[in-house]
C-alpha atoms as a PDB file:
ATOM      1  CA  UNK A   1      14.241  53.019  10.682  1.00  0.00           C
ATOM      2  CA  UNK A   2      13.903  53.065   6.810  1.00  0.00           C
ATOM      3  CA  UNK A   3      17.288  51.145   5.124  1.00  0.00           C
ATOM      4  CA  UNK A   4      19.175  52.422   3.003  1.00  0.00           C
ATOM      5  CA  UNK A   5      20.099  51.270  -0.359  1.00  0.00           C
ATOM      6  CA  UNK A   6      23.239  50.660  -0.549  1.00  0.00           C
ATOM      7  CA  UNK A   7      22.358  47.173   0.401  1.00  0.00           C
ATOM      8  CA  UNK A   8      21.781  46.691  -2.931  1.00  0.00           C
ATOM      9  CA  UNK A   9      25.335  46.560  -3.652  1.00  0.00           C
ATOM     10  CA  UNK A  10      26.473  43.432  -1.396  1.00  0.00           C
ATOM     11  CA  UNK A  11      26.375  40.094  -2.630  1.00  0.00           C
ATOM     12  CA  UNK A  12      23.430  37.486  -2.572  1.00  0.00           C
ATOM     13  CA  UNK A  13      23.264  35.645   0.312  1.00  0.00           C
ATOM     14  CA  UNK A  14      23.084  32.591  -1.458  1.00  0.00           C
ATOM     15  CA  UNK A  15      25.649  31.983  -4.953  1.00  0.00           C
ATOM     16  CA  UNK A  16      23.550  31.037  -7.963  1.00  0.00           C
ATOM     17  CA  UNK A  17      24.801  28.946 -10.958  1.00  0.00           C
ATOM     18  CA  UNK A  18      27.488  26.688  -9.070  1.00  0.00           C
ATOM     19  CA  UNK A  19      27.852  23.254  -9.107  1.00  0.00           C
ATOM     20  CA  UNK A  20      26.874  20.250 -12.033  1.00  0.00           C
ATOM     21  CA  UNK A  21      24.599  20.941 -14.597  1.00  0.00           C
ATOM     22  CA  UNK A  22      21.109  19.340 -14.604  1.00  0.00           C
ATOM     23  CA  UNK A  23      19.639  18.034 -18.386  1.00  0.00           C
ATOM     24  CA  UNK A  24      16.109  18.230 -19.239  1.00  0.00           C
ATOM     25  CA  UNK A  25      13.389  20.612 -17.972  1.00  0.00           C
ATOM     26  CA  UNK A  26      11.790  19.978 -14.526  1.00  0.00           C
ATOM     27  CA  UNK A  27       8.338  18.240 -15.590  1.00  0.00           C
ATOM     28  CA  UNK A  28       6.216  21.301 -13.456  1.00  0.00           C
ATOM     29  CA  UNK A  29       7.928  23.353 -16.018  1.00  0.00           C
ATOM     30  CA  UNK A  30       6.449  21.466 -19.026  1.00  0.00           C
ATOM     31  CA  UNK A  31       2.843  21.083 -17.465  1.00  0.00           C
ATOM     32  CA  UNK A  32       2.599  24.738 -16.655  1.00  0.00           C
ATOM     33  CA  UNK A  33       2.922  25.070 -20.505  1.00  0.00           C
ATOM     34  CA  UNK A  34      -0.128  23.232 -21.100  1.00  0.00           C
ATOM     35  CA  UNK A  35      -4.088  24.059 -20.564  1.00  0.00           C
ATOM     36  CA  UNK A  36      -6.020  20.649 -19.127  1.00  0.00           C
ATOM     37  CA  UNK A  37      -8.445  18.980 -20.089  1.00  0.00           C
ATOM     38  CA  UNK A  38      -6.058  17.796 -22.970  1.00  0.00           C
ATOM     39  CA  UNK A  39      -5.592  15.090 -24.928  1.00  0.00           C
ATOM     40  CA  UNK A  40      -2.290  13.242 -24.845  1.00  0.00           C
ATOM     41  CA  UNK A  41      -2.220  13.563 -28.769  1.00  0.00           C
ATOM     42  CA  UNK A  42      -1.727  17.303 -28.291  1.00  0.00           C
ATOM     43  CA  UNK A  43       0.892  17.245 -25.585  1.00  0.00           C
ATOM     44  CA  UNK A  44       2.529  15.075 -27.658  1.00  0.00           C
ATOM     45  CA  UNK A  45       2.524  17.705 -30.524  1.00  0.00           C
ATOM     46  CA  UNK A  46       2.950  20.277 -28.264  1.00  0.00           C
ATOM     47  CA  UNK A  47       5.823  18.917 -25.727  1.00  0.00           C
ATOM     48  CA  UNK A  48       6.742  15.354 -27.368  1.00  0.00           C
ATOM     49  CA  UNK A  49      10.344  16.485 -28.069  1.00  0.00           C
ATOM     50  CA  UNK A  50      11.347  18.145 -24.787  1.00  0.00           C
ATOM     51  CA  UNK A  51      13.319  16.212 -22.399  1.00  0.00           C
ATOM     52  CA  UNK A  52      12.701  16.099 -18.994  1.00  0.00           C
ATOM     53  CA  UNK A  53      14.337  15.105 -16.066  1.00  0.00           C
ATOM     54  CA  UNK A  54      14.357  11.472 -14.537  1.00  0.00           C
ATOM     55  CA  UNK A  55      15.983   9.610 -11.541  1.00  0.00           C
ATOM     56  CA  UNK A  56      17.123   7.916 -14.854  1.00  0.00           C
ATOM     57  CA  UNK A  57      18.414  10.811 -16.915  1.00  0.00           C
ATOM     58  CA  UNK A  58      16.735  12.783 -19.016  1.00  0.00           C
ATOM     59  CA  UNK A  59      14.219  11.319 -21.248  1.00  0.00           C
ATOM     60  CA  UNK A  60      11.727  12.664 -24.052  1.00  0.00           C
ATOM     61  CA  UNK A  61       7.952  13.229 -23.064  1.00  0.00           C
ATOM     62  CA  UNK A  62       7.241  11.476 -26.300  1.00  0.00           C
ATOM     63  CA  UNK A  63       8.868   8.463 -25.513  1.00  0.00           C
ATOM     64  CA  UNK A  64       7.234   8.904 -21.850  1.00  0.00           C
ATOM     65  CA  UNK A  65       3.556   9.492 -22.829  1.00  0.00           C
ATOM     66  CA  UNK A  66       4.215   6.006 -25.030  1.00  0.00           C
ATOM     67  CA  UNK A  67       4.175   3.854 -21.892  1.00  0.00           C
ATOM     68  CA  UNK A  68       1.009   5.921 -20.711  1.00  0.00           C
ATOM     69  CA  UNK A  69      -2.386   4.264 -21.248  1.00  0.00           C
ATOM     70  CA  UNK A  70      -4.593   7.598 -20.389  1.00  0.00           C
ATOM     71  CA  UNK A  71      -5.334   9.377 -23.951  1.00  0.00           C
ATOM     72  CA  UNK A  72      -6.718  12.616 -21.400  1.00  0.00           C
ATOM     73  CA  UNK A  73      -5.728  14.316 -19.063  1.00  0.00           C
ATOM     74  CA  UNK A  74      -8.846  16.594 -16.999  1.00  0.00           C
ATOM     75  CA  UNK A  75      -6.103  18.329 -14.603  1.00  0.00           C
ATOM     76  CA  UNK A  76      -2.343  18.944 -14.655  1.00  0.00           C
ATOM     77  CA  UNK A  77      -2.216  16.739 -11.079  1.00  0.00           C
ATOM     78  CA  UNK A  78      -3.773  13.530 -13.287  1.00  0.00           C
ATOM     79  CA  UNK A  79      -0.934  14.414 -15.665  1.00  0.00           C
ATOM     80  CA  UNK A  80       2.277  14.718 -13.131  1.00  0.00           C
ATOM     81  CA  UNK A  81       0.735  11.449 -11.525  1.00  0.00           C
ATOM     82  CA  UNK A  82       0.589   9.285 -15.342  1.00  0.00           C
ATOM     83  CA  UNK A  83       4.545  10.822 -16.255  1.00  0.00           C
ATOM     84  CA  UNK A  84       5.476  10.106 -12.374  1.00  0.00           C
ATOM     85  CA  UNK A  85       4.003   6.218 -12.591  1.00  0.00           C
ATOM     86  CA  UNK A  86       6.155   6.157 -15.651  1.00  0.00           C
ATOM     87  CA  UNK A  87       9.567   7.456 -15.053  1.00  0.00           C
ATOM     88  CA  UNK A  88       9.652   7.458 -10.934  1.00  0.00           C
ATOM     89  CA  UNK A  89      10.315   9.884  -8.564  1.00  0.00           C
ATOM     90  CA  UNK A  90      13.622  10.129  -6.991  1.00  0.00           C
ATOM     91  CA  UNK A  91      16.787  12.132  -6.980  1.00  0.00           C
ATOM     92  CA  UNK A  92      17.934  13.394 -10.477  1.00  0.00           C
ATOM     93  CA  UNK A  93      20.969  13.138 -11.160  1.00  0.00           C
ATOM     94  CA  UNK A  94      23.694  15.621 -12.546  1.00  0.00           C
ATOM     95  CA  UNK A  95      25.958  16.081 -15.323  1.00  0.00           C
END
């Protein structure tokens, strides 16, 4: 049996935009942005300013990819892995 679409009309099963705020970008969001191989000069350029999120709070890549001892990065896993020795994985916490 084909549904109709009024279903359309009810509410999402699950509410969106509740609950505390979360600062900085999610770092999968800033390394989809980039093409690999890439030098960390260019991300820098590129993403240096953008905060991401840490268990720590949000921090800038720049200040990240200064504690980082790679200068390239061939894939976007060998460049989650250097920001992830750096700032930890964890829960992140909210505003």
């Amino acid at each position: 049996m084909a549904k109709d679409n009024d279903d359309e009309s009810e509410d999402p099963p699950v509410a969106l935009g509740e609950g505390n705020a979360v600062a900085g970008v999610p770092l999968a969001r800033v390394s989809s942005r980039l093409s690999y191989g890439i030098e960390k000069s260019t991300v820098r350029r590129r993403e240096g300013e953008t905060k991401i999120r840490t268990p720590s709070g949000p921090q800038s890549l720049g200040d990240v990819l200064d504690e980082i001892d790679e200068t390239y990065f061939d894939r976007r896993q060998s460049f989650e892995k250097a920001v992830r020795n750096v700032i930890g994985t964890g829960p992140v916490p909210t505003e």
